[in-house]
Protein backbone atom coordinates (compact mmCIF):
# COMPACT_ATOMS: atom_id res chain seq x y z
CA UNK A 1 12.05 -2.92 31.85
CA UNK A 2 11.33 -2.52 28.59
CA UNK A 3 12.78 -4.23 24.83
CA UNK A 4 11.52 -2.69 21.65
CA UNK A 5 13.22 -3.62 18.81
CA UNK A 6 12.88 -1.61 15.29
CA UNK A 7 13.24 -3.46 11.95
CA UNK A 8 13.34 -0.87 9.84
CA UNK A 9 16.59 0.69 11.50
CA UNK A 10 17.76 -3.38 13.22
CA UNK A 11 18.10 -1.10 16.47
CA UNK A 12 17.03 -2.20 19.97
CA UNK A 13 16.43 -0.27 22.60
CA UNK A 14 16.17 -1.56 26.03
CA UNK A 15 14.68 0.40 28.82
CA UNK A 16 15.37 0.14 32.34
CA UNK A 17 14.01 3.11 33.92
CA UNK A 18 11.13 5.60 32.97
CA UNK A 19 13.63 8.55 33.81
CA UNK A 20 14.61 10.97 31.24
CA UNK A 21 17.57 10.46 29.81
CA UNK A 22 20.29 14.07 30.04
CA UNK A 23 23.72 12.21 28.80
CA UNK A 24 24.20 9.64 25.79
CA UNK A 25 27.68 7.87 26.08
CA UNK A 26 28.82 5.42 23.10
CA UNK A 27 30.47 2.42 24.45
CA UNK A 28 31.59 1.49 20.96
CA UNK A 29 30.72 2.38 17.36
CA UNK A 30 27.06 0.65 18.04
CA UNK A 31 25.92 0.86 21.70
CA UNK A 32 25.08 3.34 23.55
CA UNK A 33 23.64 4.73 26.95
CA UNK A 34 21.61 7.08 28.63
CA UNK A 35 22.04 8.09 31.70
CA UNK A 36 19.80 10.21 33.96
CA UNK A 37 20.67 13.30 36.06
CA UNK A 38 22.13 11.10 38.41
CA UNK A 39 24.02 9.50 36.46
CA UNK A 40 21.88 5.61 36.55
CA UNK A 41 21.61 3.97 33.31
CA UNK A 42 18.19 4.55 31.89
CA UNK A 43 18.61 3.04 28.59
CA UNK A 44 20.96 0.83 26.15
CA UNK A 45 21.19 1.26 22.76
CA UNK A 46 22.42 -1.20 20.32
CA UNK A 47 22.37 -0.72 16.69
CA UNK A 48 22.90 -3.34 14.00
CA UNK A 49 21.20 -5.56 16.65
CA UNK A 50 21.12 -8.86 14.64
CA UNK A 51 25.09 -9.17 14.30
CA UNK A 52 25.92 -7.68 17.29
CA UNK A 53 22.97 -9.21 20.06
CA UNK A 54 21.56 -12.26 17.52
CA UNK A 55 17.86 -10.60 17.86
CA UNK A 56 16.18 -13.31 16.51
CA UNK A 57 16.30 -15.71 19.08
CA UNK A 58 15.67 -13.78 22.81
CA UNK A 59 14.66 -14.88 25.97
CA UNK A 60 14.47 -13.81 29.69
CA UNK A 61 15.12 -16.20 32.55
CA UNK A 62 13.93 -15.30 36.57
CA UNK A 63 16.76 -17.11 38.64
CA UNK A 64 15.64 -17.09 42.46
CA UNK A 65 17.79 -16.11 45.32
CA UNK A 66 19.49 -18.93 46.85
CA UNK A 67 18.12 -19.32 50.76
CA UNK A 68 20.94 -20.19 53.03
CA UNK A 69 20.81 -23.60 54.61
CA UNK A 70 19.81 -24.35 58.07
């Protein structure tokens, strides 16, 4: 996965999959998604990115699996 975002245009653009993209559907007046030929997300698009996803302050957290007790 993959997050670019793009100052000059306050878009971001994350990536899931390395698929081309064949359909665009808007989810509301500023995101949208790609989907690939079988119709997976590939991308999400979100424009005006600081007001709508607060850019400037991201982070990613790994939360394990829980095991199941003995």
């Amino acid at each position: 996965m993959h997050i670019k975002y793009f100052t000059d245009t306050d878009t971001t653009l994350v990536e899931f999959s390395e698929k081309p993209p064949v359909e665009t559907r808007e989810l509301n007046e500023n995101v949208y998604i790609d989907l690939d030929s079988e119709g997976r997300v590939v991308s999400l698009t979100i424009e005006h990115a600081r007001q709508a996803a607060s850019m400037e302050d991201f982070s990613y957290q790994r939360i394990p699996a829980l095991t199941p007790a003995l």
